[in-house]
N, C-alpha and C. Protein backbone atom coordinates (compact mmCIF):
# COMPACT_ATOMS: atom_id res chain seq x y z
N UNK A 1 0.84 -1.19 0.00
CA UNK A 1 0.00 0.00 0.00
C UNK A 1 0.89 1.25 0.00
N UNK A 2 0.22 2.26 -1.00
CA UNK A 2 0.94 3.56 -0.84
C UNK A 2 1.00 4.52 0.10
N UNK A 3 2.14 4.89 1.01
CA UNK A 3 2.28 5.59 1.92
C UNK A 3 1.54 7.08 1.81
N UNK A 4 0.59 7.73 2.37
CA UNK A 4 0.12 9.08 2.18
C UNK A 4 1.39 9.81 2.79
N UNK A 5 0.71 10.57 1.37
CA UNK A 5 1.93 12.02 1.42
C UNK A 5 1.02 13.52 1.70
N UNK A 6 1.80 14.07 2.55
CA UNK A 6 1.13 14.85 3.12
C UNK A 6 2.10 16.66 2.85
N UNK A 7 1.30 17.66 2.27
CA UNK A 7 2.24 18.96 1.53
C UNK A 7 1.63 19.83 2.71
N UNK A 8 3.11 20.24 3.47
CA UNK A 8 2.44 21.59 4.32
C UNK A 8 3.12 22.81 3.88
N UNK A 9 2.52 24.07 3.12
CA UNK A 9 2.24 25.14 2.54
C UNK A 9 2.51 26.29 3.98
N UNK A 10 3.36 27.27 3.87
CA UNK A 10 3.30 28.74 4.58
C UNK A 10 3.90 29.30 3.44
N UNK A 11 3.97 30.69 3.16
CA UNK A 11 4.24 31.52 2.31
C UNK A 11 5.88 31.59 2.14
N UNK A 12 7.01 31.65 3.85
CA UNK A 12 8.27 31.63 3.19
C UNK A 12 8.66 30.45 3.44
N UNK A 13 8.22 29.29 3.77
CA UNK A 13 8.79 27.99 3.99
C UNK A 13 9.56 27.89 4.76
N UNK A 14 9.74 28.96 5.69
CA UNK A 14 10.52 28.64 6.74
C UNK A 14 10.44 28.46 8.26
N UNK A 15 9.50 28.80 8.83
CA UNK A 15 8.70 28.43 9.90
C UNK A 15 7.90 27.67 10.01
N UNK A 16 6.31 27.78 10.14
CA UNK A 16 5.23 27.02 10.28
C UNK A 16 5.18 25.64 9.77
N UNK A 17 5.34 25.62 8.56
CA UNK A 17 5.32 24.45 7.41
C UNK A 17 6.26 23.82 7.70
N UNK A 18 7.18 24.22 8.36
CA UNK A 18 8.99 23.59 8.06
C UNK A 18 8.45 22.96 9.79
N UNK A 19 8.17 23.36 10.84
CA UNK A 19 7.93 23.09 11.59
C UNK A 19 6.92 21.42 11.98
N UNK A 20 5.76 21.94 11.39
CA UNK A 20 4.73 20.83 10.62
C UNK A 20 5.44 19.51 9.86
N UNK A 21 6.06 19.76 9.20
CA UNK A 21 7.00 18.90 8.08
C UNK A 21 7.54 18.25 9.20
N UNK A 22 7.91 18.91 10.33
CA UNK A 22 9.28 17.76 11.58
C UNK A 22 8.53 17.49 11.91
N UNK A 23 7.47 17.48 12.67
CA UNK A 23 6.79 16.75 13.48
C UNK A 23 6.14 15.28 12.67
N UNK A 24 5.69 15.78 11.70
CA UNK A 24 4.88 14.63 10.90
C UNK A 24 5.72 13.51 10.65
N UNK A 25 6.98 14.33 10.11
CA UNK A 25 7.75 13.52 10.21
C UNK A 25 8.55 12.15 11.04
N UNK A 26 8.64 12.96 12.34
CA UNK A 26 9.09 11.82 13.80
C UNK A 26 7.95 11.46 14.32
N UNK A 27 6.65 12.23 14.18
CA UNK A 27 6.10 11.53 15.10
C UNK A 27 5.30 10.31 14.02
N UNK A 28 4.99 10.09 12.73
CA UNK A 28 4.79 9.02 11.72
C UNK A 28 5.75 7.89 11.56
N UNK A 29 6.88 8.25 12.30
CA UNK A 29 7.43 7.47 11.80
C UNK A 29 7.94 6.66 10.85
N UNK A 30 7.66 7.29 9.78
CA UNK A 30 8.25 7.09 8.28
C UNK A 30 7.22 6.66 7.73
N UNK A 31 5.86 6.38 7.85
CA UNK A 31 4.37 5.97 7.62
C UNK A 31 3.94 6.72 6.73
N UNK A 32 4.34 8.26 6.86
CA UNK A 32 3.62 9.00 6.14
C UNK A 32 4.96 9.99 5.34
N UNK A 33 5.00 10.13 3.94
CA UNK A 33 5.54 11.16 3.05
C UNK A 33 5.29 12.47 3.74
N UNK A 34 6.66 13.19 3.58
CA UNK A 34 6.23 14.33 3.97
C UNK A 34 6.85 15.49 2.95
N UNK A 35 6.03 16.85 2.86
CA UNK A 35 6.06 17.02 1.81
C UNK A 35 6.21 19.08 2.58
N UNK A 36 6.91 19.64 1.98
CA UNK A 36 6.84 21.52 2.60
C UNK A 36 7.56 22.32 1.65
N UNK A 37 6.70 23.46 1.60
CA UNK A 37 7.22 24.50 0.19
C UNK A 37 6.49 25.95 1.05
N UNK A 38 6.90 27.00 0.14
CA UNK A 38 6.61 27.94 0.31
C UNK A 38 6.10 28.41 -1.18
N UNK A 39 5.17 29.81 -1.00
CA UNK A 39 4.62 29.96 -2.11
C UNK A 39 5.24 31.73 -2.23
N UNK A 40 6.62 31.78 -1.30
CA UNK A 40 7.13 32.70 -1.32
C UNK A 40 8.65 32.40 -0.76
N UNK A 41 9.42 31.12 -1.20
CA UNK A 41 10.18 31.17 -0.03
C UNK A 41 11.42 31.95 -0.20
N UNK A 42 12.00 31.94 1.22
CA UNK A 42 13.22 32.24 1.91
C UNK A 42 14.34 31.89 1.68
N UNK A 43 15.22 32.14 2.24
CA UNK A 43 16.88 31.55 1.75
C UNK A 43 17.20 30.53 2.83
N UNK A 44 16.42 30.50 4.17
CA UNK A 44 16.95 29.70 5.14
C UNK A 44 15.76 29.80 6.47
N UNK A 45 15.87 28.75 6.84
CA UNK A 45 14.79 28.10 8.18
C UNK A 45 15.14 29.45 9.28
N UNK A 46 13.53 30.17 9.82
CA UNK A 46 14.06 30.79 10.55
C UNK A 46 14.79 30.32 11.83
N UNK A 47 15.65 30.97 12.48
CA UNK A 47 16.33 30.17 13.88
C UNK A 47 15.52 30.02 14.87
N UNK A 48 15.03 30.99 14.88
CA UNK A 48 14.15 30.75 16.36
C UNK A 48 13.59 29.35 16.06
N UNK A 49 12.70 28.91 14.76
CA UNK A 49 11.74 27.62 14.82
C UNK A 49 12.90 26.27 14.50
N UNK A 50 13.82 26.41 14.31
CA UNK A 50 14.68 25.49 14.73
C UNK A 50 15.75 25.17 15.95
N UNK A 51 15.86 26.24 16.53
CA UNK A 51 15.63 26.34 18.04
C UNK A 51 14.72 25.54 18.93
N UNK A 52 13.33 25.83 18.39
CA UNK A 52 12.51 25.63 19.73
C UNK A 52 11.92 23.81 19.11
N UNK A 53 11.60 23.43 17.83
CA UNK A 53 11.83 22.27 17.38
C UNK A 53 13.15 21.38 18.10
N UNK A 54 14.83 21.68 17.87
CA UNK A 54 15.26 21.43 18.66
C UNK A 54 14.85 21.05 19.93
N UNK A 55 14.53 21.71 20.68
CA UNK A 55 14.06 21.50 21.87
C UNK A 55 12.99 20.45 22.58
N UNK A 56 12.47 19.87 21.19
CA UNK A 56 11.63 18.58 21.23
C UNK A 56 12.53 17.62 20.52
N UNK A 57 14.12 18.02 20.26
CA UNK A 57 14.68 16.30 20.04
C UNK A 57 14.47 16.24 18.32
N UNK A 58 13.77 17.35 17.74
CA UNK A 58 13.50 17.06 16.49
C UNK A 58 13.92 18.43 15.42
N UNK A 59 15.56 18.19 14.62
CA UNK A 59 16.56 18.56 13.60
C UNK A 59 15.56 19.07 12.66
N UNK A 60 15.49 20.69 12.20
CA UNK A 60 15.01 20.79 11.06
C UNK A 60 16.07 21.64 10.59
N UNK A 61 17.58 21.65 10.77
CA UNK A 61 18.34 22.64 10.31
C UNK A 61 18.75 22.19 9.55
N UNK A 62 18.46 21.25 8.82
CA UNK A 62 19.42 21.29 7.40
C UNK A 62 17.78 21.20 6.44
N UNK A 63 17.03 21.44 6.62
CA UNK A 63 15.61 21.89 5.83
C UNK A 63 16.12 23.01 4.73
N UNK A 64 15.78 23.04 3.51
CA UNK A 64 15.95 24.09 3.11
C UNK A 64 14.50 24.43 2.45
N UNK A 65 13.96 25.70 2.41
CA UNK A 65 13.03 26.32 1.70
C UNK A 65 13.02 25.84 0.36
N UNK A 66 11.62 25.40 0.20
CA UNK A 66 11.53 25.19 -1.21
C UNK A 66 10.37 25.96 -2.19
N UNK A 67 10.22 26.13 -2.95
CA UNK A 67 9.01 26.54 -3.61
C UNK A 67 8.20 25.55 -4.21
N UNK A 68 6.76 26.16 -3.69
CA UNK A 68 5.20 25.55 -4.01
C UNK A 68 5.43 25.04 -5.37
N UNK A 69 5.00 23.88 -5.64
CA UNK A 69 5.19 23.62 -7.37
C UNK A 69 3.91 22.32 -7.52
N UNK A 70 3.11 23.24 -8.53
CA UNK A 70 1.66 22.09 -8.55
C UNK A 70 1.93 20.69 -8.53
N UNK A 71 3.37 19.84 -9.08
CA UNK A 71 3.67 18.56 -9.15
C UNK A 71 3.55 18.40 -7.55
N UNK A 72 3.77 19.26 -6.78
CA UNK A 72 3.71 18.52 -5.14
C UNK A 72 2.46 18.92 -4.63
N UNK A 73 2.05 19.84 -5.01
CA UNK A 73 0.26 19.61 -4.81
C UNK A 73 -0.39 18.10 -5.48
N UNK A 74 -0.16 17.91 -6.76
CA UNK A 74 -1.10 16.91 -7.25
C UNK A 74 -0.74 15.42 -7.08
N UNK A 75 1.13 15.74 -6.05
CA UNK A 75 1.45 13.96 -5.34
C UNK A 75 0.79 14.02 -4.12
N UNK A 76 0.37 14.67 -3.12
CA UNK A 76 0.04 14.57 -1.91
C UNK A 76 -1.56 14.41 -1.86
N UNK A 77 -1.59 13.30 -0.70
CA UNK A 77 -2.99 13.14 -0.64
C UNK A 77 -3.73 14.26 0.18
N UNK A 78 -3.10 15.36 0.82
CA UNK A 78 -3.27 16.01 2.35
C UNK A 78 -2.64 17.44 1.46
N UNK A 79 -3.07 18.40 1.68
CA UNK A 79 -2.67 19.70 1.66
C UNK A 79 -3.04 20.84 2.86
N UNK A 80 -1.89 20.99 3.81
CA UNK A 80 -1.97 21.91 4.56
C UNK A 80 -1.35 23.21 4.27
N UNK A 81 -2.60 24.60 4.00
CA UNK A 81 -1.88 25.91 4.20
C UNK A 81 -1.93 26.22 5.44
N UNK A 82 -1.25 27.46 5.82
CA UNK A 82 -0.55 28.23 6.82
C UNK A 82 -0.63 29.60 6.60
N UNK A 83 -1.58 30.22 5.92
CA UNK A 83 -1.32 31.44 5.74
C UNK A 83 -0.98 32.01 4.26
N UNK A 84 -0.74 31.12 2.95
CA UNK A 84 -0.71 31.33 1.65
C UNK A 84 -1.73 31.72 1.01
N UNK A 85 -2.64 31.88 1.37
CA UNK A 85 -3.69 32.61 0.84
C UNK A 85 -4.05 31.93 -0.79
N UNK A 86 -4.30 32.36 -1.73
CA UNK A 86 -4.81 32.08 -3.12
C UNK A 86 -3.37 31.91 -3.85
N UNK A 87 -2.25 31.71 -3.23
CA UNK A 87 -0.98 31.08 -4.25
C UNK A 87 -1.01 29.58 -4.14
N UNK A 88 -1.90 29.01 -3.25
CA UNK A 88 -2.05 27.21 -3.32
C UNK A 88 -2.88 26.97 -4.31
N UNK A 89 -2.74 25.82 -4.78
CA UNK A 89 -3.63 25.52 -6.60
C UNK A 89 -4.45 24.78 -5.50
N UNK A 90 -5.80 24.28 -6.63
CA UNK A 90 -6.47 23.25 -5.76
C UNK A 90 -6.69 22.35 -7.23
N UNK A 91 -6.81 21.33 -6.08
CA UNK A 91 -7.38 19.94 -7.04
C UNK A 91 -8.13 19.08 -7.01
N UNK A 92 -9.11 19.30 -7.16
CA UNK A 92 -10.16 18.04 -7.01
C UNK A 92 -9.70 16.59 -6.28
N UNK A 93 -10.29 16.51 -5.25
CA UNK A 93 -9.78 14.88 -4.44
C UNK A 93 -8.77 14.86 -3.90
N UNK A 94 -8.63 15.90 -3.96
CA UNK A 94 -7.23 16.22 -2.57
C UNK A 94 -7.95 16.88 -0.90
N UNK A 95 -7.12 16.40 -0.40
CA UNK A 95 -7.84 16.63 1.13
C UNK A 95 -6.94 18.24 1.71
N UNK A 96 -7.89 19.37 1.79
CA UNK A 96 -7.22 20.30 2.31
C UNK A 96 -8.05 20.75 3.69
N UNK A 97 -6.64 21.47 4.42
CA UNK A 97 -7.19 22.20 5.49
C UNK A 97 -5.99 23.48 5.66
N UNK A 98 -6.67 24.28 6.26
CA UNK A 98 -6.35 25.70 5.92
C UNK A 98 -6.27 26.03 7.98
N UNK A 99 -4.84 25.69 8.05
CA UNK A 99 -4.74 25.73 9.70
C UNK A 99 -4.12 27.49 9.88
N UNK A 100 -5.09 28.30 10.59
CA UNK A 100 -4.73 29.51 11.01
C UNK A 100 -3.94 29.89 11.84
N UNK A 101 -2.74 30.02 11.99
CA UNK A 101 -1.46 29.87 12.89
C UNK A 101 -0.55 31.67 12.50
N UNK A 102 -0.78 31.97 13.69
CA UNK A 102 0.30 32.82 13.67
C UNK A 102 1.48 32.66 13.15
N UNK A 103 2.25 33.46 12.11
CA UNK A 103 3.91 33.95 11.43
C UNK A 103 4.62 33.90 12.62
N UNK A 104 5.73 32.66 12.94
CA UNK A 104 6.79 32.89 13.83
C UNK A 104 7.44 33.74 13.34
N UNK A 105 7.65 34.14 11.79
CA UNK A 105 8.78 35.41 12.06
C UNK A 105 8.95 36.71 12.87
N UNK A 106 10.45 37.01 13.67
CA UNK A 106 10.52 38.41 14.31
C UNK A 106 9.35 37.86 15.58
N UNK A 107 8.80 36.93 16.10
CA UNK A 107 8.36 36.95 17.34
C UNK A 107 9.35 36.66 18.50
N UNK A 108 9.17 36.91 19.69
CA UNK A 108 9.71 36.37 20.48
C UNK A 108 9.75 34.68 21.24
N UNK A 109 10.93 34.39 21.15
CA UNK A 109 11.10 32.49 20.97
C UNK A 109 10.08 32.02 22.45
N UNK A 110 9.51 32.75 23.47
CA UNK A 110 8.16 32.40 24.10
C UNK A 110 7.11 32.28 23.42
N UNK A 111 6.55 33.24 22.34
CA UNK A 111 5.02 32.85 21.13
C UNK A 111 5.86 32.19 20.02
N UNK A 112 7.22 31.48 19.62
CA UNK A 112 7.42 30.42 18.44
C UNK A 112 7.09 29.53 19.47
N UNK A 113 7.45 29.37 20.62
CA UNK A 113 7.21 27.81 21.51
C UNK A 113 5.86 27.78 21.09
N UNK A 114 4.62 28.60 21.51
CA UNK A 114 3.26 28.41 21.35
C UNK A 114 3.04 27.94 20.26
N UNK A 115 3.35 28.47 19.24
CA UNK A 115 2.83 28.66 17.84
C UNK A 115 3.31 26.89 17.42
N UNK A 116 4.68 26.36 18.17
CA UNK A 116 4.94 25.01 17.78
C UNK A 116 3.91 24.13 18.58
N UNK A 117 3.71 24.75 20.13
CA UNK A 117 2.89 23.69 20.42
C UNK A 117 1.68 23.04 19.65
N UNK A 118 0.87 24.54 19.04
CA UNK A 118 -0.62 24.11 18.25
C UNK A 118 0.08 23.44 17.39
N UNK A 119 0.87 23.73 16.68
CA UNK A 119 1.17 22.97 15.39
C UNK A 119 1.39 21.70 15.64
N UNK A 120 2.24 20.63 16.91
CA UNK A 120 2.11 19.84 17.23
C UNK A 120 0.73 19.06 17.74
N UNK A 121 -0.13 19.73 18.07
CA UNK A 121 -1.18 19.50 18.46
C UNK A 121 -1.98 18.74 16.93
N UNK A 122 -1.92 20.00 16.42
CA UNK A 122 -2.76 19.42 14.80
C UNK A 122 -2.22 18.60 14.36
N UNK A 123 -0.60 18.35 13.99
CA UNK A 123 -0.72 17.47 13.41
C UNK A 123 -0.55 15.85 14.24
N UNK A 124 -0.46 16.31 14.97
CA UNK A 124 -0.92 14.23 16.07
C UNK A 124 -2.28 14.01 15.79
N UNK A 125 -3.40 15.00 15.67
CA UNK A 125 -4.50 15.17 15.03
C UNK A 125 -5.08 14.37 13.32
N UNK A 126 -4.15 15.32 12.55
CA UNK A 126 -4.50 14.99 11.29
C UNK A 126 -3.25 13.52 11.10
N UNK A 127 -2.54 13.30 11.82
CA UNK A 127 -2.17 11.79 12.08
C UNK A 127 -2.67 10.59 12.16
N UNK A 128 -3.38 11.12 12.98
CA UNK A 128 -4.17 10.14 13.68
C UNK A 128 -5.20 9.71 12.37
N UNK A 129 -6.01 11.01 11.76
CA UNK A 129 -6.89 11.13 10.78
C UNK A 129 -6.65 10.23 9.57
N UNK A 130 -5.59 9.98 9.11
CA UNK A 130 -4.56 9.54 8.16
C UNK A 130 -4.19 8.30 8.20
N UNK A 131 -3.56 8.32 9.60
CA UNK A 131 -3.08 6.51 9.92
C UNK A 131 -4.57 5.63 10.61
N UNK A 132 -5.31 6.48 11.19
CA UNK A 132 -6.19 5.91 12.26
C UNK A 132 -5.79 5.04 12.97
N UNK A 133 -4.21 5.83 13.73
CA UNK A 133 -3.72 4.67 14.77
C UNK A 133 -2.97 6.05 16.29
C-alpha cells in the first residue's frame, strides 16, 4: 500500500510548514511522506523555529526552503496551508485544510514555543486522521 503524502504550505517555507513537516515527520514514523514548500520562499529556516523544534529532540536545520510547485500539490494526498492565501492551486480529491497559525517570524522564541505547540497538536491530530492509529 501507498504511503500518504502529506504537503504543508506557509508563504516563506521557513517556519510554520517547516515546523509541521518535523513533526509529521518523527512523530509518523516514516508511515507518512512528507512534503513543505513555500509559495514565497526564503533563503533559510528561521532560527528561532529550529531552536525551539530542537528542543523537542526534532533537527530541522538542514531543511531548506523550497518553492510551491503544482507537481507537489497533485502527489500529496493532504494539503496543509498556513497562511498562503490564493498562491495554493487546488485539485479536485485532494484533502485540504487551511490551519490559522500565527507567522513565527521576528516573534519572540516564548510565542514560536506556542505557535509550535498548536502545530504539534494538529498534526498528532490529522495523524491520527490519516493513519487511524
Amino acid at each position: 500500500m501507498k504511503k500518504p503524502t502529506v504537503l504543508f504550505v506557509c508563504v516563506h517555507n521557513t517556519g510554520r510548514s517547516q515546523m509541521a513537516a518535523g513533526y509529521m515527520r518523527a512523530l509518523s514514523g516514516g508511515k507518512v511522506e512528507v512534503l513543505s514548500a513555500g509559495s514565497a520562499p526564503k533563503e533559510s529556516i528561521n532560527p528561532q523555529a529550529i531552536e525551539v523544534m530542537a528542543e523537542e529532540g526534532i533537527d530541522i536545520a538542514n531543511q531548506q526552503p523550497k518553492i510551491l510547485t503544482p507537481e507537489a500539490v497533485m502527489e500529496s494526498d493532504a494539503v496543509v496551508t498556513m497562511g498562503c492565501g490564493d498562491a495554493c492551486p487546488f485539485y479536485p480529491g485532494k484533502r485540504y485544510e487551511d490551519w490559522v497559525l500565527d507567522d513565527p517570524a521576528g516573534q519572540p522564541v516564548e510565542k514560536v514555543r506556542e505557535i509550535r505547540d498548536e502545530i504539534k497538536s494538529r498534526v498528532e491530530k490529522l495523524l491520527f486522521e490519516i493513519l487511524g492509529e
